[in-house]
Protein backbone atom coordinates (compact mmCIF):
# COMPACT_ATOMS: atom_id res chain seq x y z
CA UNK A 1 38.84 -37.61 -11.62
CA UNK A 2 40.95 -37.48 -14.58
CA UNK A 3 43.84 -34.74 -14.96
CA UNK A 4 41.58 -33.20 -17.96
CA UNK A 5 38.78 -32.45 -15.93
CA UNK A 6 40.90 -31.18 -12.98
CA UNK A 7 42.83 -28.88 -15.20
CA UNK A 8 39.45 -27.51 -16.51
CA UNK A 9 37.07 -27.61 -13.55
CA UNK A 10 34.16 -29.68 -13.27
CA UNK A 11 31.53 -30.10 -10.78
CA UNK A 12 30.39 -33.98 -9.24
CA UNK A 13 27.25 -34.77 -7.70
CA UNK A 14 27.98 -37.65 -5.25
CA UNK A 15 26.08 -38.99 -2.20
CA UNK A 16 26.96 -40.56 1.41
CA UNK A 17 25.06 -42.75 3.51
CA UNK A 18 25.53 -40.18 6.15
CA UNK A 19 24.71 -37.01 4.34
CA UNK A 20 22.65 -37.64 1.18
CA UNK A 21 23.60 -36.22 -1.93
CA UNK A 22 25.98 -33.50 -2.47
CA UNK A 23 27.63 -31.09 -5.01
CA UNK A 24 30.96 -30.46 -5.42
CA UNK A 25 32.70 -27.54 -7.67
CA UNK A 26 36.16 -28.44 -8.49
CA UNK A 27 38.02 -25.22 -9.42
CA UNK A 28 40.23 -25.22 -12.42
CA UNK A 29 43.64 -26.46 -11.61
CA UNK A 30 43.22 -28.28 -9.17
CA UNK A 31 45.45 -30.79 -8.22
CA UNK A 32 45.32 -34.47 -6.21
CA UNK A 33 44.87 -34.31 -1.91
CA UNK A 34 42.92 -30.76 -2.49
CA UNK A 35 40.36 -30.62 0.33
CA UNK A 36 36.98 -28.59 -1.04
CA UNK A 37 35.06 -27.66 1.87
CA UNK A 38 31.40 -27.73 1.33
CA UNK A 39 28.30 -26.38 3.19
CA UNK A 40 25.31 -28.68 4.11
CA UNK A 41 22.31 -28.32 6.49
CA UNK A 42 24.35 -31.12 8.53
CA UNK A 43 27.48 -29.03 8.79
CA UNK A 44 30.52 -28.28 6.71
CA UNK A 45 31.85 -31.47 4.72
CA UNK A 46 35.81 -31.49 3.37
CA UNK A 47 35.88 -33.44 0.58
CA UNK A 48 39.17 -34.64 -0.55
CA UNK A 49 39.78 -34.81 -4.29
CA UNK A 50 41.59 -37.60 -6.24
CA UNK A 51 43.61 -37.04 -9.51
CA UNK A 52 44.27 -40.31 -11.31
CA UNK A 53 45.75 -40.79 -14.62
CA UNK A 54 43.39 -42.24 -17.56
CA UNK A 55 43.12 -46.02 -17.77
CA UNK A 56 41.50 -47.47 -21.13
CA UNK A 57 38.35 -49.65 -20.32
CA UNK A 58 38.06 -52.71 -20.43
CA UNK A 59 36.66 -54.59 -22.68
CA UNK A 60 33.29 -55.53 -21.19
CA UNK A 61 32.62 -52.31 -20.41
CA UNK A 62 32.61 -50.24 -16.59
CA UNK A 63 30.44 -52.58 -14.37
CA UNK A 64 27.38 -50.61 -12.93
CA UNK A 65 27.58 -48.48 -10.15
CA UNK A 66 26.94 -50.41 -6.88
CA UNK A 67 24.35 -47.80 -5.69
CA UNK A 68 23.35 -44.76 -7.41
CA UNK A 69 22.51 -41.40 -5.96
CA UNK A 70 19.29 -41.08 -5.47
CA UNK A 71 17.52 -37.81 -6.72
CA UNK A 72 16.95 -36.40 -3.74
CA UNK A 73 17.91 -36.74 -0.03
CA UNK A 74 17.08 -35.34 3.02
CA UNK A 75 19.14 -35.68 6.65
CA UNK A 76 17.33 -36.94 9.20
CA UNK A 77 15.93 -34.68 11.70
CA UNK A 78 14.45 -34.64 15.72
CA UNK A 79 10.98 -35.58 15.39
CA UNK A 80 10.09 -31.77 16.65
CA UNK A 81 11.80 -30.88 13.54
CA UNK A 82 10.88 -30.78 9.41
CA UNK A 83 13.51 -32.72 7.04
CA UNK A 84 16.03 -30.51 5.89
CA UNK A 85 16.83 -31.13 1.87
CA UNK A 86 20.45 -31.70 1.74
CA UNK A 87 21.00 -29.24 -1.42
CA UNK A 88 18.78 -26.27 -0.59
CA UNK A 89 18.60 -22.96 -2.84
CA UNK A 90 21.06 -21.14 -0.23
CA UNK A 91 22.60 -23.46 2.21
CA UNK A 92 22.75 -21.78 5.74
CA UNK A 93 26.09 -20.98 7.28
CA UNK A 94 27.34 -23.75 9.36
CA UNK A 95 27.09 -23.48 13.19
CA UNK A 96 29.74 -25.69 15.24
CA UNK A 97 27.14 -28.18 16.99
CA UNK A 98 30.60 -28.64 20.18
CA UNK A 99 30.97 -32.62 19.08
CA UNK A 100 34.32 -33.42 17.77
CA UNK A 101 34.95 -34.12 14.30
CA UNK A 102 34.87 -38.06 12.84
CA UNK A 103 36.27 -39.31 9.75
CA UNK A 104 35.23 -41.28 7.04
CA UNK A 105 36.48 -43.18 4.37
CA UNK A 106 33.68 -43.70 1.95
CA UNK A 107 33.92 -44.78 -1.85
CA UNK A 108 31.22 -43.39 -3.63
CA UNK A 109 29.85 -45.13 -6.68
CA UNK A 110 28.44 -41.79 -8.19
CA UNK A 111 31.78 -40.92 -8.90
CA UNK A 112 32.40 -44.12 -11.40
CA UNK A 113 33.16 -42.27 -15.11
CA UNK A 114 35.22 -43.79 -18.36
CA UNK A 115 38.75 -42.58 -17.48
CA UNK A 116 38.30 -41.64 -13.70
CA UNK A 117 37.88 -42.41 -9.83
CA UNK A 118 36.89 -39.78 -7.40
CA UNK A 119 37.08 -40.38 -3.63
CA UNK A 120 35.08 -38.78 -1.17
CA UNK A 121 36.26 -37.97 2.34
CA UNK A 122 33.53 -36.21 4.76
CA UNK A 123 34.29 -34.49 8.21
CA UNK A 124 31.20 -33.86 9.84
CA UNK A 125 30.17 -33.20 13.45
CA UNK A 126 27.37 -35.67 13.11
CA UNK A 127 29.15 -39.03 13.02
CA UNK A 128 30.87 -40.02 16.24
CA UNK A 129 33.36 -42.54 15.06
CA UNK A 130 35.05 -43.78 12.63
CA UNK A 131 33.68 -46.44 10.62
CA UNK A 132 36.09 -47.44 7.96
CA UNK A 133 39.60 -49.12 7.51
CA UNK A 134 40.46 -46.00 5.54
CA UNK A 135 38.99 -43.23 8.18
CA UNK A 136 43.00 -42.70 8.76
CA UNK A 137 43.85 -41.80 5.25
CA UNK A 138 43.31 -38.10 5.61
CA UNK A 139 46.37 -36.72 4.88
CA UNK A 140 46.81 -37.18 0.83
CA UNK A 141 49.18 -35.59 -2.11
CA UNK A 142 48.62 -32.00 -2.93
CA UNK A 143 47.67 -28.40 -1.30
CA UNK A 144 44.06 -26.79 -1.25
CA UNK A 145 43.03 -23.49 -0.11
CA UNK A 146 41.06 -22.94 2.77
CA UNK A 147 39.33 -19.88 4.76
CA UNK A 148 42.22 -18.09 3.10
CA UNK A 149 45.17 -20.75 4.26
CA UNK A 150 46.86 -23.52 2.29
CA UNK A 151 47.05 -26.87 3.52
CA UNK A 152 49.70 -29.00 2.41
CA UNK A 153 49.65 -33.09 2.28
CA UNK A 154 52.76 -35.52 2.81
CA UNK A 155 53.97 -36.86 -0.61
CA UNK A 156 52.62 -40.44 -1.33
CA UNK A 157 56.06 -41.29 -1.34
CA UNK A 158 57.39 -39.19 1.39
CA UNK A 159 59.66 -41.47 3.73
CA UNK A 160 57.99 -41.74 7.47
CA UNK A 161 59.86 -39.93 10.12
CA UNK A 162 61.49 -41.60 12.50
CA UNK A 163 60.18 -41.82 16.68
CA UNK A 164 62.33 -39.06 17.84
CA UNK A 165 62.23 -36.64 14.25
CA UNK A 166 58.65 -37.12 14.58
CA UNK A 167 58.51 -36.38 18.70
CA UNK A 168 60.89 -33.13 18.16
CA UNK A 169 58.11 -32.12 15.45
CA UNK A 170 55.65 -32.50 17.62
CA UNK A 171 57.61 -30.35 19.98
CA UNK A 172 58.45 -27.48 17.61
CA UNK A 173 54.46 -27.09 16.42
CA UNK A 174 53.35 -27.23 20.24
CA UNK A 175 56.35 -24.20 20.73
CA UNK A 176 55.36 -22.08 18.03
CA UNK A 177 51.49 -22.40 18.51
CA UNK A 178 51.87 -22.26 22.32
CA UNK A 179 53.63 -18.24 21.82
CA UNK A 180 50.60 -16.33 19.90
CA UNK A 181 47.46 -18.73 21.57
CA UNK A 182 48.07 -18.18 24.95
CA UNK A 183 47.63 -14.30 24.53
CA UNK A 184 43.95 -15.36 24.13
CA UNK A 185 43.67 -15.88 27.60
CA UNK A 186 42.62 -12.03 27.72
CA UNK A 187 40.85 -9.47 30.49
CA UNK A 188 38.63 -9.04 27.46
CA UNK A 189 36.48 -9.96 24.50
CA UNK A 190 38.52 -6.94 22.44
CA UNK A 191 41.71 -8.06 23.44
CA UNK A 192 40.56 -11.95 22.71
CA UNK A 193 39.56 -10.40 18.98
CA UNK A 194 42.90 -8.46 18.76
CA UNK A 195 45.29 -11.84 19.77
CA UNK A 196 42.84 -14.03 17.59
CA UNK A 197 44.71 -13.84 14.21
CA UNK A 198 47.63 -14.45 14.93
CA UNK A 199 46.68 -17.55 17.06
CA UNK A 200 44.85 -18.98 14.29
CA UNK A 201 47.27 -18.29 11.64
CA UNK A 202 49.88 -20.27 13.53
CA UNK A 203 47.63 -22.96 14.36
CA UNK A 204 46.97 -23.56 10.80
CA UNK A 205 50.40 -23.20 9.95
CA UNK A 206 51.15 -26.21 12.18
CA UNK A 207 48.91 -27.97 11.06
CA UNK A 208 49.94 -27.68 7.71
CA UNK A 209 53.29 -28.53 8.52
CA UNK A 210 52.31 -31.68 10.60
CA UNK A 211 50.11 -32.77 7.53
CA UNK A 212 53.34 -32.52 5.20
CA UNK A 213 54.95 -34.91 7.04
CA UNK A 214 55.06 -38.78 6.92
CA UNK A 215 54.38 -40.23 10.34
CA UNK A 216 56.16 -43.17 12.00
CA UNK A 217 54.37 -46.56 11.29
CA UNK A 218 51.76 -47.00 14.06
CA UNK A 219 50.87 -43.11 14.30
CA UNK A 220 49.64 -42.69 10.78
CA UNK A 221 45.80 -42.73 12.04
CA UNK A 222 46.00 -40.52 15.51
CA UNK A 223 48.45 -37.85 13.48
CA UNK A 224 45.93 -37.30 10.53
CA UNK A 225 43.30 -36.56 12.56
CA UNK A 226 45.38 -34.44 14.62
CA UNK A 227 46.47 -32.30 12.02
CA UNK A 228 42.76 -32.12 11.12
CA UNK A 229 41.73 -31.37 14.62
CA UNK A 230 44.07 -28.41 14.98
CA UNK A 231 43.42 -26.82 11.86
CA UNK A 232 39.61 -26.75 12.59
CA UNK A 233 40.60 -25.00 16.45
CA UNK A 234 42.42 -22.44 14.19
CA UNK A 235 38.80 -22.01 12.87
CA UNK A 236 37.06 -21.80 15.84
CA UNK A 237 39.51 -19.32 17.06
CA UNK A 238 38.96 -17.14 14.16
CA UNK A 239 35.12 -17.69 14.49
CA UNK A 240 34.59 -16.74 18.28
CA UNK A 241 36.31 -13.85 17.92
CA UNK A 242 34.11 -12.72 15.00
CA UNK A 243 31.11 -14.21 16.64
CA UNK A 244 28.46 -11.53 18.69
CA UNK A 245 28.46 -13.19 21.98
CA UNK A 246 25.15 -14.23 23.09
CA UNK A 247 26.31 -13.30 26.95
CA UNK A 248 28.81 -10.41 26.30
CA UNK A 249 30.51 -11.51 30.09
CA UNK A 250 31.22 -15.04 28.92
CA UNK A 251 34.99 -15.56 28.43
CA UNK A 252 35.56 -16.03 24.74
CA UNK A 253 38.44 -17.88 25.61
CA UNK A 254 36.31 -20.16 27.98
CA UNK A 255 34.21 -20.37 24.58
CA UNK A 256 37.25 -22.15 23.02
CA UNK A 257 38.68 -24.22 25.58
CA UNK A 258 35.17 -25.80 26.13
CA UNK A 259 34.65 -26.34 22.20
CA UNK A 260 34.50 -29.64 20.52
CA UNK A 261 37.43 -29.21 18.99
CA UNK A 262 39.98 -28.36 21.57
CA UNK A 263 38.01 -31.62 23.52
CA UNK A 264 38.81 -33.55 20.19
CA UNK A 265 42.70 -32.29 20.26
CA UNK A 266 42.94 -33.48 23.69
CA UNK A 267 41.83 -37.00 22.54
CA UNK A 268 44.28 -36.74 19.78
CA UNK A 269 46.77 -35.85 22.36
CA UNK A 270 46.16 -38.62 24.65
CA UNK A 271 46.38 -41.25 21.61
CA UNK A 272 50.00 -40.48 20.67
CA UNK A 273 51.10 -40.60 24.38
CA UNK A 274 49.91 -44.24 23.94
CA UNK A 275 51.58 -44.93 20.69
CA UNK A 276 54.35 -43.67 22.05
CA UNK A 277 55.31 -41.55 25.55
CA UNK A 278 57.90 -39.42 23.27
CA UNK A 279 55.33 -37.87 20.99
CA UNK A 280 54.02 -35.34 23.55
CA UNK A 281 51.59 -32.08 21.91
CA UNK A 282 49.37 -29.69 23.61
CA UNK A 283 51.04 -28.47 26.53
CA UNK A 284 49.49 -24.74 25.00
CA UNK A 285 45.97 -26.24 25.36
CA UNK A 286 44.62 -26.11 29.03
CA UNK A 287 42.17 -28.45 30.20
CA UNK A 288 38.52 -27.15 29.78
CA UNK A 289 37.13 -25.06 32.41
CA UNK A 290 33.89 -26.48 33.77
CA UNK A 291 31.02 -24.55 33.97
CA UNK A 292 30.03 -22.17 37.60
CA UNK A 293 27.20 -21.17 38.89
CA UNK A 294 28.12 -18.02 40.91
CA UNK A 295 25.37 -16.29 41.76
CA UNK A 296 25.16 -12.85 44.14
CA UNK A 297 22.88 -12.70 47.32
CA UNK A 298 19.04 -11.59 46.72
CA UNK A 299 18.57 -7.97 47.20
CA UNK A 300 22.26 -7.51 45.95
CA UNK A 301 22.61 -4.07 44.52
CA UNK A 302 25.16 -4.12 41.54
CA UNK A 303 24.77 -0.65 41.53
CA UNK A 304 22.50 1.37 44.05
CA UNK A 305 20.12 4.08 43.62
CA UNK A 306 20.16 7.01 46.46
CA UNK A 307 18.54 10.54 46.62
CA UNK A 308 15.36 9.86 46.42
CA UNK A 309 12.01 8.37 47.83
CA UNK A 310 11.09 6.05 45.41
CA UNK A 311 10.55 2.39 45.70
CA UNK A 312 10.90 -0.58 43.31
CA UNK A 313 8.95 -3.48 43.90
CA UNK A 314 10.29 -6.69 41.91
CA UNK A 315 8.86 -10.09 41.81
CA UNK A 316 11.16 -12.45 40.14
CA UNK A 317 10.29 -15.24 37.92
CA UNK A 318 12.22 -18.31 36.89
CA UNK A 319 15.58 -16.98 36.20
CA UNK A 320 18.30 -14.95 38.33
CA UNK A 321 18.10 -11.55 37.13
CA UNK A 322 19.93 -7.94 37.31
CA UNK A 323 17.28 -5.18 36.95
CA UNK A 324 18.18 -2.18 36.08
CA UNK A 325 16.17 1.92 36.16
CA UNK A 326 17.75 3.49 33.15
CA UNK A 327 16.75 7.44 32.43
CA UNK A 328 14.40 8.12 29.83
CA UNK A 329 15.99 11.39 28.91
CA UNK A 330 19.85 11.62 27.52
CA UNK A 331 21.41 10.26 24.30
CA UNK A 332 23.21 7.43 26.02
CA UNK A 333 21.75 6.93 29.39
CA UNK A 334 23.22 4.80 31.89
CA UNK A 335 20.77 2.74 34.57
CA UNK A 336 20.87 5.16 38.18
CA UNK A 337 20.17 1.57 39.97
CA UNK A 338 20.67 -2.27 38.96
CA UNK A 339 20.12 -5.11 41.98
CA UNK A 340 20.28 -8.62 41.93
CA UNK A 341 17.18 -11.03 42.51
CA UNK A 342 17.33 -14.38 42.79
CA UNK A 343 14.92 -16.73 40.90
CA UNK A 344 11.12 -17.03 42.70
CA UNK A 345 12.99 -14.23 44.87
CA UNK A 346 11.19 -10.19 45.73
CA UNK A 347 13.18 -7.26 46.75
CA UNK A 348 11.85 -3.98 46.90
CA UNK A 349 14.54 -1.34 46.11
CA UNK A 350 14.59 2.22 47.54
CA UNK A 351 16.01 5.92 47.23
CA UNK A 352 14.95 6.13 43.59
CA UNK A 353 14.95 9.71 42.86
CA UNK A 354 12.27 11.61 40.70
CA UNK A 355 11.83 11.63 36.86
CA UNK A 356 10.90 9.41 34.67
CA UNK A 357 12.58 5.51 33.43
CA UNK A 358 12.58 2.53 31.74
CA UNK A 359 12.96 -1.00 33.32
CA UNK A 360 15.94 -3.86 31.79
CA UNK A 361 16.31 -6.81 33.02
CA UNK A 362 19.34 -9.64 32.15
CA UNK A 363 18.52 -13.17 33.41
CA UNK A 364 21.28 -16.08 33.27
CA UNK A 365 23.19 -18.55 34.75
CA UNK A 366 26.70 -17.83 35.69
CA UNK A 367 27.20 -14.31 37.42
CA UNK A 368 30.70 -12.92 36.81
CA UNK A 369 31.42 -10.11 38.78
CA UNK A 370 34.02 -8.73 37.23
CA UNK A 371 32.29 -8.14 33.77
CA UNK A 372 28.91 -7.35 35.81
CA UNK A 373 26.77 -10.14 33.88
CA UNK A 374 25.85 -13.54 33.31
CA UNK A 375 28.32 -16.01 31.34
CA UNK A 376 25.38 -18.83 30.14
CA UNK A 377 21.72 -19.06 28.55
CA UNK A 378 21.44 -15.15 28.58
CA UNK A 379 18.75 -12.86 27.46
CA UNK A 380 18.13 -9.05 27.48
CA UNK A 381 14.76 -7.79 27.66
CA UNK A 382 13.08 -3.86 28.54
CA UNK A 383 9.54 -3.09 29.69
CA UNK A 384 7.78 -1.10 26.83
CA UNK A 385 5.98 1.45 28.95
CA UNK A 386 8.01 3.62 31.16
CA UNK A 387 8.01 4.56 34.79
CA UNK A 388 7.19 7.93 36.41
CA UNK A 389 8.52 9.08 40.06
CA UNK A 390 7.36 11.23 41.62
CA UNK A 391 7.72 12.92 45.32
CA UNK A 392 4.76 15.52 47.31
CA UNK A 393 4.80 16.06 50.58
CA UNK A 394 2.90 13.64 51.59
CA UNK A 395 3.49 10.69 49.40
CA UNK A 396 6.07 9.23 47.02
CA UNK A 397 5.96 6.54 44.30
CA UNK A 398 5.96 3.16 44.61
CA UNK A 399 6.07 0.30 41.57
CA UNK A 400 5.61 -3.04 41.69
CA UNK A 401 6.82 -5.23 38.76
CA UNK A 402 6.30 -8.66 38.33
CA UNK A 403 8.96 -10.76 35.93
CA UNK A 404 6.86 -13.68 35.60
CA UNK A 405 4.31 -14.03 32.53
CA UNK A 406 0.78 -14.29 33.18
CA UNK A 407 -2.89 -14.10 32.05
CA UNK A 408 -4.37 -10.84 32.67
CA UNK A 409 -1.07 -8.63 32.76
CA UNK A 410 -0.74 -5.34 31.64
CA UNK A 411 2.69 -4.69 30.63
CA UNK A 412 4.54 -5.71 27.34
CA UNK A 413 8.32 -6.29 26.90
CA UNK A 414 10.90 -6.20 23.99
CA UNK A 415 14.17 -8.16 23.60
CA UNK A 416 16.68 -6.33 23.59
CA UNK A 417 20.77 -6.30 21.84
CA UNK A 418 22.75 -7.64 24.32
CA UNK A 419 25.63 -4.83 22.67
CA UNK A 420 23.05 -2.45 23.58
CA UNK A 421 22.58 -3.20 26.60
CA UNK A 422 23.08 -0.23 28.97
CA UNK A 423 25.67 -0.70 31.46
């Protein structure tokens, strides 16, 4: 766009191939390389903005656009699933779909006007490669404001760095980040939230610094997306630690190391060993845990009723599952009993004393001991009628509850917070 309309503001309507047509508000003052992130139904697009000066025209006039944008678009969807219009009323906010970011260089026609060329860069998690002789040219003259940090581009005319000035930057960013991220590695999702800010501040402020700089020939393509890469696993940083945890015993730290992102920076990583063995990065970034399946014995009690005369029949369902007999009575109640069943598996538990309770169950995959839960596909759930004990001397109570749905049964049940959960 031209200087005029950058000083001013503006907004462009453009469209991609890959994600139909867009909208994009240019704040006044901006300046050339700013990055303007943008929120789709397909994710969260950077667009990179281009300052030129004013040309005249020539004399037979601007040719016509090669393609126009059409008037409306929509992103292609499963076949389970409606189209989504790419410019809805109130866009929702963007989930991280775990696929690394691509790149792609696209010149879009819609931005054609007397006096001006606009450029379109878009990052999205839906393309998985790059698929232009431009994807590299990321890093671009200017600074833009992001999620409240400033990213800074290398000066068009900035001289490249030599091999070893560019390995000993490589060496200082790894340093710096390597002090505040591994304090993520924490016993526990408060301390993960409490370490998280500073982690992502100085992963963004390494990436801003390796984005300033002018790469050695040869490394131009693997270091913009690297800078690109680390800034967005400042993000997810910052967003897992703000992020309700669907399984409150997963390791949020697990969360990150197993994200798209940090899977992308290894990549990244792995490229510039190739350009050259001196440009070594990510020695803070461990390789990503895979996924367990612990799982407890049937019949294990997690915690174990006694006292009483009761019994608790359970037949399982599908999932592993803790269930739990929490008191009725009391402002925050805690369960008196929880035991371990195995999917498909019965256990009948014992020495439940008198009085009156309320069944939750918490079925998974994954069973960490330590944070007394599961770590994967979780969900929290509590019997809507309660259950009465109760001891003579000739009989006591005993229940039988059956976790698998089925025509004909008589008892309802109610998700449940997983925060709320009582433990």
């Amino acid at each position: 766009m031209s200087p005029a309309e950058a000083a001013a503001g503006t907004m462009k309507s453009v469209w991609s191939p890959t994600h139909g047509a867009m909208n994009v508000v240019v704040a006044p003052g901006t300046v050339d390389g700013t990055v303007v992130w943008i929120t789709t139904p397909g994710g969260q697009l950077a667009v990179t903005v281009r300052v030129t000066e004013p040309f005249p025209a020539p004399a037979s006039g601007y040719p016509a656009p090669a393609f126009a944008a059409p008037a409306q678009a929509t992103v292609p969807a499963p076949a389970t699933a409606p189209a989504i219009s790419t410019a809805p009323a109130t866009p929702a906010a963007p989930r991280r779909n775990g696929r690394r970011t691509a790149f792609l260089g696209l010149g879009i026609a819609a931005l054609l006007a007397v006096g001006c060329i606009g450029v379109v860069r878009v990052a999205s998690g839906d393309d998985s490669a790059d698929t232009s002789a431009n994807a590299a040219d990321v890093s671009t003259t200017g600074t833009g404001d992001r999620a409240g940090g400033t990213t800074t581009a290398a000066p068009a005319d900035a001289a490249p760095l030599s091999p070893q000035q560019y390995a000993q930057l490589l060496a200082a960013s790894d340093g710096a980040i390597k002090a505040t991220f591994s304090k993520l590695n924490a016993s526990s999702n408060a301390a993960f939230a409490k370490a998280a800010p500073a982690a992502a501040t100085s992963i963004r402020t390494e990436a801003d610094k390796l984005r300033a700089a002018a790469p050695p020939a040869g490394a131009e393509t693997v270091h913009a997306k690297l800078a690109q890469e680390l800034e967005s696993l400042g993000d997810i940083v910052e967003e897992t630690a703000g992020t309700k945890q669907e399984c409150p015993a997963a390791s949020p730290w697990t969360t990150v190391l197993q994200s798209g992102w940090a899977d992308g920076l290894r990549t990244d990583v792995k490229d510039l060993a190739t350009e050259n063995a001196s440009y070594k990065f990510g020695s803070f970034l461990p390789a990503a845990p895979k996924d367990q399946n612990r799982r407890l014995t049937n019949g294990t009690y997690v915690k174990r009723a006694s006292g009483g005369l009761g019994h608790l029949k359970i037949e399982n369902g599908a999932d592993d599952t803790a269930i739990s007999l929490v008191p009725v009575k009391g402002k925050k109640p805690k369960p008196i009993m929880t035991v371990y069943v195995r999917s498909k598996g019965t256990f009948t538990a014992k020495g439940i004393k008198d009085g009156t309770y309320r069944v939750y169950t918490s079925s998974g995959k994954d069973w960490n001991a330590g944070r007394k839960g599961f770590t994967r596909d979780c969900s929290f759930s509590k019997f809507d009628d309660t259950f009465k004990f109760s001891t003579t001397a000739t009989s006591s109570t005993i229940w039988t509850i059956t976790l698998t749905p089925m025509v004909g049964g008589n008892a309802s049940t109610s998700d449940v917070d997983p925060d709320a959960f009582p433990q």
